[in-house]
Every structure is written in structure tokens, then in C-alpha cells.
PDB file of N, CA and C in Angstrom:
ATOM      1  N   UNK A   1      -7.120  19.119  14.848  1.00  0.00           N
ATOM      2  CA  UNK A   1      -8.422  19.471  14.327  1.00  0.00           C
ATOM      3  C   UNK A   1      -9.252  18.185  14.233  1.00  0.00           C
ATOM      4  N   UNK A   2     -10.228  18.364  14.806  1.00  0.00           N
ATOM      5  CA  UNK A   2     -11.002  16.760  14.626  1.00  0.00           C
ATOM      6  C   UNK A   2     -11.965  17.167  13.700  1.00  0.00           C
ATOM      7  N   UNK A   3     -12.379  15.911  13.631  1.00  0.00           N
ATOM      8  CA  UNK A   3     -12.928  15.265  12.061  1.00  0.00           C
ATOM      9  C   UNK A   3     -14.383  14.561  12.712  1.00  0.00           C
ATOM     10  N   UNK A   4     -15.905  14.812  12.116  1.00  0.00           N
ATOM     11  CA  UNK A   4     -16.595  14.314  13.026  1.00  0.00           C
ATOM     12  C   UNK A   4     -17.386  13.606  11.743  1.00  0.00           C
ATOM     13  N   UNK A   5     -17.859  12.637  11.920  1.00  0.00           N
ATOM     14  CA  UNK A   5     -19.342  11.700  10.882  1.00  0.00           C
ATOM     15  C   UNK A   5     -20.518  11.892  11.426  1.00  0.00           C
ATOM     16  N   UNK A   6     -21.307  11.743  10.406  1.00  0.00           N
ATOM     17  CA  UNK A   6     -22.436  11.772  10.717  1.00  0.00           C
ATOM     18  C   UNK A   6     -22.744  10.612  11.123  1.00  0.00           C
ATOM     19  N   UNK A   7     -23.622   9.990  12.277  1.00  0.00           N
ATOM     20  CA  UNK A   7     -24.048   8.695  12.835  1.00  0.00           C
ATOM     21  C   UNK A   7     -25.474   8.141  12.454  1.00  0.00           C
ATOM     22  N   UNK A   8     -26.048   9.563  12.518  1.00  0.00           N
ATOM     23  CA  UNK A   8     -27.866   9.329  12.153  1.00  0.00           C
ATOM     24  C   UNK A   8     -28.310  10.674  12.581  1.00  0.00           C
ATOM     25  N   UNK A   9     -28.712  10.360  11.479  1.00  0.00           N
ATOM     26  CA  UNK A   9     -29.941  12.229  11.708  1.00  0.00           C
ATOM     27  C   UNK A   9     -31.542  12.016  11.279  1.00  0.00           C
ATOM     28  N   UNK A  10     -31.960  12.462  12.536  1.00  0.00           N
ATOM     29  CA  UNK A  10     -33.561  11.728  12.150  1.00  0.00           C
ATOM     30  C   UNK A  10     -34.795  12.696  12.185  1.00  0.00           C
ATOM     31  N   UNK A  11     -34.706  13.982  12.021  1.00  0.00           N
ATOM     32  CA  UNK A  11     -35.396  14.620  11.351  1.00  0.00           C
ATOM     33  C   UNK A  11     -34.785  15.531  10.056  1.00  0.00           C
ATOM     34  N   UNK A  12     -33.458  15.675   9.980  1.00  0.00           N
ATOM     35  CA  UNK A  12     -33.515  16.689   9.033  1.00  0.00           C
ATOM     36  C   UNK A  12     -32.448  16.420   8.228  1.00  0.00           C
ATOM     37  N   UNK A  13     -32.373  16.483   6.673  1.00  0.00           N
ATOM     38  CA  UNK A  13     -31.391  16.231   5.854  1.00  0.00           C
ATOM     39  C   UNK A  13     -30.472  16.942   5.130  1.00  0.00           C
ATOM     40  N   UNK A  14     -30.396  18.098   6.424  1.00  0.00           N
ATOM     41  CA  UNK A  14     -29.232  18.911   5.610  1.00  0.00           C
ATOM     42  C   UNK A  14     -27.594  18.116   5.652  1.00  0.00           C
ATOM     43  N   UNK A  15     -27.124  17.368   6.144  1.00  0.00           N
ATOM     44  CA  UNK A  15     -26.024  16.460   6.532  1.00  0.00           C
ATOM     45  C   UNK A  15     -26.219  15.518   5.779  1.00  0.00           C
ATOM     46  N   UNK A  16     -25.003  15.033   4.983  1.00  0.00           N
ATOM     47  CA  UNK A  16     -24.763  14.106   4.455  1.00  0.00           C
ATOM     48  C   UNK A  16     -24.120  12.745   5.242  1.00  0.00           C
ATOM     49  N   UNK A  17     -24.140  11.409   5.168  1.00  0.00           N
ATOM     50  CA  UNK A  17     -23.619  11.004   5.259  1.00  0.00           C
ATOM     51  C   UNK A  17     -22.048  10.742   4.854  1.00  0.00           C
ATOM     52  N   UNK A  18     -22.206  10.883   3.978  1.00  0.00           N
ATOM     53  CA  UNK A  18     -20.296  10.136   3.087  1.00  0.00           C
ATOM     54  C   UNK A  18     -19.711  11.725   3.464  1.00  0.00           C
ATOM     55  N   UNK A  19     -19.848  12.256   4.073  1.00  0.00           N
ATOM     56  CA  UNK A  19     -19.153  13.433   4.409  1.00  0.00           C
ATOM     57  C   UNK A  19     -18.335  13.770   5.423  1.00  0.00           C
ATOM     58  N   UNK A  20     -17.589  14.106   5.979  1.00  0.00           N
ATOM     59  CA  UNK A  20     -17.089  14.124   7.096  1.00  0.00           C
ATOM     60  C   UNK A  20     -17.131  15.656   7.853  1.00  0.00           C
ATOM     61  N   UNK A  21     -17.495  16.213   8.403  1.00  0.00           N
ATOM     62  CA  UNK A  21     -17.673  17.423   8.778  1.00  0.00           C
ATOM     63  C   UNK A  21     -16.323  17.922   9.826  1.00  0.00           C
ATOM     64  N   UNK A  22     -15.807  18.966   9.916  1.00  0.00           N
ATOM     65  CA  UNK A  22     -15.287  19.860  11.102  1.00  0.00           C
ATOM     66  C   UNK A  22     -16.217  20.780  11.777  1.00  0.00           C
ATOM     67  N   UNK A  23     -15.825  20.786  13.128  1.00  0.00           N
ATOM     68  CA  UNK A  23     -16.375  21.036  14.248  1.00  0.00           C
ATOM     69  C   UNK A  23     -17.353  22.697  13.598  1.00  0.00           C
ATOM     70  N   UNK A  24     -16.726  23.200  13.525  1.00  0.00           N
ATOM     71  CA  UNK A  24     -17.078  24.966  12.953  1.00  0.00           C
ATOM     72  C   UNK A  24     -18.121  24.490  11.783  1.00  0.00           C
ATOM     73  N   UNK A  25     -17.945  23.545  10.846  1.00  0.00           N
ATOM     74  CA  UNK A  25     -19.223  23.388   9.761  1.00  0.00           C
ATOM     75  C   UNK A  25     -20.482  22.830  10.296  1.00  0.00           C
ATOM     76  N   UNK A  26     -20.414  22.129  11.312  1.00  0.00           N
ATOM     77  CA  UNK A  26     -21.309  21.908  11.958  1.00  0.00           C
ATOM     78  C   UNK A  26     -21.825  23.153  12.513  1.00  0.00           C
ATOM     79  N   UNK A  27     -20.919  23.374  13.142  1.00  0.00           N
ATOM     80  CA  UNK A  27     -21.550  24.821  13.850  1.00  0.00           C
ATOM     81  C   UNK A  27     -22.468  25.720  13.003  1.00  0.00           C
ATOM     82  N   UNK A  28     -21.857  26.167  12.165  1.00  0.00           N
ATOM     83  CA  UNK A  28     -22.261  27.085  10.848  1.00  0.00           C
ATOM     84  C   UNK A  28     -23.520  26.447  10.993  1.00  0.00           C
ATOM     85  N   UNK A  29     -23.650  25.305  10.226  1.00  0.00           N
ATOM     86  CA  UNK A  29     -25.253  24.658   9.253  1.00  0.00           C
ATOM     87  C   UNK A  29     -26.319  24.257  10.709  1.00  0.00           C
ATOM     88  N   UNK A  30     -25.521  24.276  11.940  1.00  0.00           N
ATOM     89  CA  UNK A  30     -26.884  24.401  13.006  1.00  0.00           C
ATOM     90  C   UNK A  30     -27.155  25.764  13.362  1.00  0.00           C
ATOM     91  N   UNK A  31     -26.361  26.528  13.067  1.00  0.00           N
ATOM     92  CA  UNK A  31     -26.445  27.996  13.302  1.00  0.00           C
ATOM     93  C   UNK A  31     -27.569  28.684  12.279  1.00  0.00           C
ATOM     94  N   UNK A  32     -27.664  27.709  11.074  1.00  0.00           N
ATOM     95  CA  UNK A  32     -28.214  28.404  10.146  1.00  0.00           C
ATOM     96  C   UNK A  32     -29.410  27.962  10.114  1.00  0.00           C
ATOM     97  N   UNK A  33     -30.105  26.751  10.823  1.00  0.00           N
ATOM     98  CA  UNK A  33     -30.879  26.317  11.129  1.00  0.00           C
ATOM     99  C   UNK A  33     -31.586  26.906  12.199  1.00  0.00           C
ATOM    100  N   UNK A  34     -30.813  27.518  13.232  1.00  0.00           N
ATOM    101  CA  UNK A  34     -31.806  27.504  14.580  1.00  0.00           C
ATOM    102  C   UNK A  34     -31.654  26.836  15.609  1.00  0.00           C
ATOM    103  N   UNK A  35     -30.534  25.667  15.188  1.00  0.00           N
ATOM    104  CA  UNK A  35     -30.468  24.495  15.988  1.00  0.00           C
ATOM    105  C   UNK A  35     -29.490  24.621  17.026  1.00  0.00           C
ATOM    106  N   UNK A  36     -29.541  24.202  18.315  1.00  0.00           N
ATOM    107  CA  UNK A  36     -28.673  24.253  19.363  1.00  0.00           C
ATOM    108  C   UNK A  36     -27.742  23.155  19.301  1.00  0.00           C
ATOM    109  N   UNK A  37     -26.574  23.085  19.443  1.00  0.00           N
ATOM    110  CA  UNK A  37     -25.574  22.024  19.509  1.00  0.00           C
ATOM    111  C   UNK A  37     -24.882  21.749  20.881  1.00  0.00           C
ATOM    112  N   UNK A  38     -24.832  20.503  21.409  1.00  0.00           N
ATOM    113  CA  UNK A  38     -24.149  19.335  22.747  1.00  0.00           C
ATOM    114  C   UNK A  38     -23.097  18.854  22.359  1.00  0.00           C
ATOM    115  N   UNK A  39     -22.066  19.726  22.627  1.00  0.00           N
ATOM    116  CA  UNK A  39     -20.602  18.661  22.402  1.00  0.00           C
ATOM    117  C   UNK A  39     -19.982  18.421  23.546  1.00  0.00           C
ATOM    118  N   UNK A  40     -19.755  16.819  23.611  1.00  0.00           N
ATOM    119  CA  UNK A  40     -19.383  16.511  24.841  1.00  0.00           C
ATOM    120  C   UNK A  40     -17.596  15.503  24.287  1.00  0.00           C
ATOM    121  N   UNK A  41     -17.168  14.828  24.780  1.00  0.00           N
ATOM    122  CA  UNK A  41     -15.968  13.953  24.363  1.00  0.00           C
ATOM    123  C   UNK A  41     -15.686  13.909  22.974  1.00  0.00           C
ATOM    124  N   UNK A  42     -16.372  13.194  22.570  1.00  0.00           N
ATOM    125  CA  UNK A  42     -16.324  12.383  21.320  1.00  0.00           C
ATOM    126  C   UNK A  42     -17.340  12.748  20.417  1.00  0.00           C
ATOM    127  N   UNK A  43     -18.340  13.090  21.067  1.00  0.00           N
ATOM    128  CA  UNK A  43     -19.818  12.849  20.124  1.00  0.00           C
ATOM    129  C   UNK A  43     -20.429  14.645  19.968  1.00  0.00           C
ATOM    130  N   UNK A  44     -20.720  14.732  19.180  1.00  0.00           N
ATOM    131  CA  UNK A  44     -21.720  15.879  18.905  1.00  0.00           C
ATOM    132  C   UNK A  44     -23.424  15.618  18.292  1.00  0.00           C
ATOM    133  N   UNK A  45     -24.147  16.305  19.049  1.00  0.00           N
ATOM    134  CA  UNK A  45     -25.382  16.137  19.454  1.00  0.00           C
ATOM    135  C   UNK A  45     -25.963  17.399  18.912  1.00  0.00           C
ATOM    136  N   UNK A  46     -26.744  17.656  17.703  1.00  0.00           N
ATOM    137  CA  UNK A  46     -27.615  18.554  17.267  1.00  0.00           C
ATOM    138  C   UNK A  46     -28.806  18.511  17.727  1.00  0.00           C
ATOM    139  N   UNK A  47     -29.397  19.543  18.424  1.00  0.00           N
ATOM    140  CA  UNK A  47     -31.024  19.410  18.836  1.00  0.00           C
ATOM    141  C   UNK A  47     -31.691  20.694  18.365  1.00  0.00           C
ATOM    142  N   UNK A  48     -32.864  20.264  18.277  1.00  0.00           N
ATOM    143  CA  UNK A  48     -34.203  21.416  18.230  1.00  0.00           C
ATOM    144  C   UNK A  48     -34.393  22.151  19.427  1.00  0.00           C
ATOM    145  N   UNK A  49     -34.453  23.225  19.511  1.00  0.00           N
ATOM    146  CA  UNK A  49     -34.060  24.457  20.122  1.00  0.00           C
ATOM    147  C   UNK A  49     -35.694  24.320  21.313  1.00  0.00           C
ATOM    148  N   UNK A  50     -36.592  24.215  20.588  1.00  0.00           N
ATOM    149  CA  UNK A  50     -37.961  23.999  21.350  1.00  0.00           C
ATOM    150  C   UNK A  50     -38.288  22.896  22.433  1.00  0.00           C
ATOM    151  N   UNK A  51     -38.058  21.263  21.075  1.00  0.00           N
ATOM    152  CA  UNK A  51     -38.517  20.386  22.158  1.00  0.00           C
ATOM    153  C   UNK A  51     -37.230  19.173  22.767  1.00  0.00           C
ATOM    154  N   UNK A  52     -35.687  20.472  22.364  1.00  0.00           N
ATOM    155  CA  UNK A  52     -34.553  19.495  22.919  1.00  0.00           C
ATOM    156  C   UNK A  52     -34.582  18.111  22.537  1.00  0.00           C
ATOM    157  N   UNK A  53     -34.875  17.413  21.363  1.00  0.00           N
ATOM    158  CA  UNK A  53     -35.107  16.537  20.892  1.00  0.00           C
ATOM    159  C   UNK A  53     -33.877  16.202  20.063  1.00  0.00           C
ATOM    160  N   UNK A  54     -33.056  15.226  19.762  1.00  0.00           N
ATOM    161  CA  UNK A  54     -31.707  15.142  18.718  1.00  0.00           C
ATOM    162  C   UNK A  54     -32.079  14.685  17.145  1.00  0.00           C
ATOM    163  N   UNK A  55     -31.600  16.122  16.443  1.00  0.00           N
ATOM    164  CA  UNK A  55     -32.092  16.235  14.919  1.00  0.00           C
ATOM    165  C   UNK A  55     -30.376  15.148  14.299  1.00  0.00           C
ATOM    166  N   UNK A  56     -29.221  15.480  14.922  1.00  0.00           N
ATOM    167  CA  UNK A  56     -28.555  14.493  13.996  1.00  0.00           C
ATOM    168  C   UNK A  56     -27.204  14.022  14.910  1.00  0.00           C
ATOM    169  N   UNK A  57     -26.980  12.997  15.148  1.00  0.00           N
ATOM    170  CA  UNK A  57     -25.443  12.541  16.219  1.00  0.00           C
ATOM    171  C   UNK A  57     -24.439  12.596  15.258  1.00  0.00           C
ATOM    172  N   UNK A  58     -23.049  12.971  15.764  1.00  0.00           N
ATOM    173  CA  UNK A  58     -21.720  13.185  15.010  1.00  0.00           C
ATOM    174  C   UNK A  58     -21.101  12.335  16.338  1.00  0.00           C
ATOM    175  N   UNK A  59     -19.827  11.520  15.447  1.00  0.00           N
ATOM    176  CA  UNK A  59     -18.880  11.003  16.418  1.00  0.00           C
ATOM    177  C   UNK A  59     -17.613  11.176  15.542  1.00  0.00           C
ATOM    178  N   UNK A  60     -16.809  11.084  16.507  1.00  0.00           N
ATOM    179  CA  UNK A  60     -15.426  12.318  16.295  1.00  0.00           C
ATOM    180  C   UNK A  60     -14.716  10.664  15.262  1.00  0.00           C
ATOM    181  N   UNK A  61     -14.166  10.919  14.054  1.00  0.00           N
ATOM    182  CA  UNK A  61     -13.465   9.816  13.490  1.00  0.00           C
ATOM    183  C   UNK A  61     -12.257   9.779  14.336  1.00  0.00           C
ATOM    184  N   UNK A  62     -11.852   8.772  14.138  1.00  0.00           N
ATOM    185  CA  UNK A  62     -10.084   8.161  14.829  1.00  0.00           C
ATOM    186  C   UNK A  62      -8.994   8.809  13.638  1.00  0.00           C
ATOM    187  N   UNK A  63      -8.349   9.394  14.454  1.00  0.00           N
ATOM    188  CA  UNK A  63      -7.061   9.537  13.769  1.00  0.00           C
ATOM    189  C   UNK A  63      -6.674   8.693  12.398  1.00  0.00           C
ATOM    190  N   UNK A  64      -6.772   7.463  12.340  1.00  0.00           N
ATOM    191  CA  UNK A  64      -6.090   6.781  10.972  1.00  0.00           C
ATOM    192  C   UNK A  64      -7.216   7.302  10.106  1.00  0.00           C
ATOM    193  N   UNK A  65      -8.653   7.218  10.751  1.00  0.00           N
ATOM    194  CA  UNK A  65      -9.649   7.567   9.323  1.00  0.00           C
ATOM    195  C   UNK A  65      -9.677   8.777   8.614  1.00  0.00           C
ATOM    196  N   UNK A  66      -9.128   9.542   9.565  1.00  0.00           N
ATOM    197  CA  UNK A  66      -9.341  11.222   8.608  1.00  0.00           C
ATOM    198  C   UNK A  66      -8.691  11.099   7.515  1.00  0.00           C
ATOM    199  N   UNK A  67      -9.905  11.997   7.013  1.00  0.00           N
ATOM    200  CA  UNK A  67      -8.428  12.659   5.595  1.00  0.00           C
ATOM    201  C   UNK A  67      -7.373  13.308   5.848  1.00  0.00           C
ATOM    202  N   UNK A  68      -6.631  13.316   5.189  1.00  0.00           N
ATOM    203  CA  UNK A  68      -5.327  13.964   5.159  1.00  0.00           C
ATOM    204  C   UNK A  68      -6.038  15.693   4.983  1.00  0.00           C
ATOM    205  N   UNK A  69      -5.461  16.474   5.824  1.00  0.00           N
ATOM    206  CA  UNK A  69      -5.386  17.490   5.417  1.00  0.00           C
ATOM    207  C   UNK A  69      -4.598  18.475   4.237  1.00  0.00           C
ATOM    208  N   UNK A  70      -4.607  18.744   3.514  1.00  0.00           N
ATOM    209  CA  UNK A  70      -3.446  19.625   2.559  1.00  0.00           C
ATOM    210  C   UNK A  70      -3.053  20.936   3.035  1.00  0.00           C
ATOM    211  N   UNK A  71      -1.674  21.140   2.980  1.00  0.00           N
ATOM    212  CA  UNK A  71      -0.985  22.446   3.074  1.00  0.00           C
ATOM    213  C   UNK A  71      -2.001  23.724   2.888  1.00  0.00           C
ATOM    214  N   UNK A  72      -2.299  23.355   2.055  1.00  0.00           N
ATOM    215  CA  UNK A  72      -2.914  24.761   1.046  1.00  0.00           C
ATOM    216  C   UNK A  72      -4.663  25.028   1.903  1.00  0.00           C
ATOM    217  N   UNK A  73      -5.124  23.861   2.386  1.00  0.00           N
ATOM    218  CA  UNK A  73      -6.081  24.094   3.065  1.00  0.00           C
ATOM    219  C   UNK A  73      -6.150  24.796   4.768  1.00  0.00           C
ATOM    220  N   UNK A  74      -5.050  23.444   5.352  1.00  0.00           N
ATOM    221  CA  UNK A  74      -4.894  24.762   6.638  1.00  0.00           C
ATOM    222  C   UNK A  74      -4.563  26.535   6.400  1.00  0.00           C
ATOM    223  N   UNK A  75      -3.834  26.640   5.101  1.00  0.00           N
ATOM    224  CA  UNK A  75      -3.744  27.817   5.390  1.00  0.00           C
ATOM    225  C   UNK A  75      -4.829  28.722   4.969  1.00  0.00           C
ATOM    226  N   UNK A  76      -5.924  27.908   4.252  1.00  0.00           N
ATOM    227  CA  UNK A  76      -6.811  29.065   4.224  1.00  0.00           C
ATOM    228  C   UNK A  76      -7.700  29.031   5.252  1.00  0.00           C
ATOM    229  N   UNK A  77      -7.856  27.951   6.129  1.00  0.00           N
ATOM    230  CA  UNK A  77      -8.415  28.318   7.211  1.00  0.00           C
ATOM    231  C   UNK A  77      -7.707  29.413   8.025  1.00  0.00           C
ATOM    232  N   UNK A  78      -6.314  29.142   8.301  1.00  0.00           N
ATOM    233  CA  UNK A  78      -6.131  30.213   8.912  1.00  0.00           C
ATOM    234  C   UNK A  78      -6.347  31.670   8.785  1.00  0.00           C
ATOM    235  N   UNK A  79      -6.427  31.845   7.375  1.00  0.00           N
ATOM    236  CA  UNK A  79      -6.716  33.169   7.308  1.00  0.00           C
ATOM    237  C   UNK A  79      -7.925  32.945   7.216  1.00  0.00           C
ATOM    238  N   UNK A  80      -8.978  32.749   7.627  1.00  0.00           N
ATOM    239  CA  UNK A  80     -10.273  32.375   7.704  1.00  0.00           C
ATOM    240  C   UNK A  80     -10.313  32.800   9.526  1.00  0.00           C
ATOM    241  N   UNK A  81      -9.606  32.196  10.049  1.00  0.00           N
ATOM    242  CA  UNK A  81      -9.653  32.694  11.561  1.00  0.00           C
ATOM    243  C   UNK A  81      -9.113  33.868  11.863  1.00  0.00           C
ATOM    244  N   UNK A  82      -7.552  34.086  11.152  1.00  0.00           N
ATOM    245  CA  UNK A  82      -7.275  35.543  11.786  1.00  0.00           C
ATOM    246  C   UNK A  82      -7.533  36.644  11.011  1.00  0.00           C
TER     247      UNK A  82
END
């Protein structure tokens, strides 16, 4: 499961910095916006749907930086997926 940061977001402040996002919460909060999302390797790319312009960059953290995940959390994702 990767782990993505925020890099810079330069029109809109729904994203925190000190936060670390997963791929699907991103999804969600551009979904809820309107906003179209570019995921390519490493990096995720939020844009404005109109003038394709980038509202905020995500780059995927390295393995040592993530948080630890807890037991109790994968499993409520999973039942969150199935």
C-alpha cells in the first residue's frame, strides 16, 4: 500500500501538509472536488478539470518513512473493500 505527501498545492487547501495520504483518500477528496487526478510512477498530480492546470503534487514516501500500519487498521480497510 503506498503512502503519498503532499509536495505543494497551489490553489487549493483542502490537503494538509504533515499528513500523509493513501492513494483512495486522495481519490475520495479530488472526487469530491471535481478534480481529475494523473498518477504516473511515483508522483500523483491533482488538476482542474477545465483548465488542466496542477491544484496539488503528491510523491509516493520511501518505504523506511511510512508509518507503520496497525493490525486493526488493515482490517478495517478490508472490510471497507469487500
Amino acid at each position: 500500500m503506498a503512502v503519498y505527501r503532499l509536495t505543494d498545492r497551489i490553489f487549493s487547501r483542502q490537503w494538509r501538509r504533515n499528513k500523509d495520504y493513501a492513494e483512495r483518500e486522495i481519490r475520495r477528496l479530488a472526487r469530491r472536488r471535481g478534480l481529475l487526478m494523473n498518477i504516473r510512477k511515483q508522483t500523483v498530480q491533482v488538476l482542474d478539470p477545465k483548465t488542466h492546470k496542477v491544484v496539488a503534487n503528491f510523491q509516493e514516501v520511501p518505504v523506511g518513512e511510512a508509518p507503520a500500519v496497525s493490525e486493526r487498521l488493515r482490517n478495517l480497510a478490508a472490510l471497507k473493500v469487500g
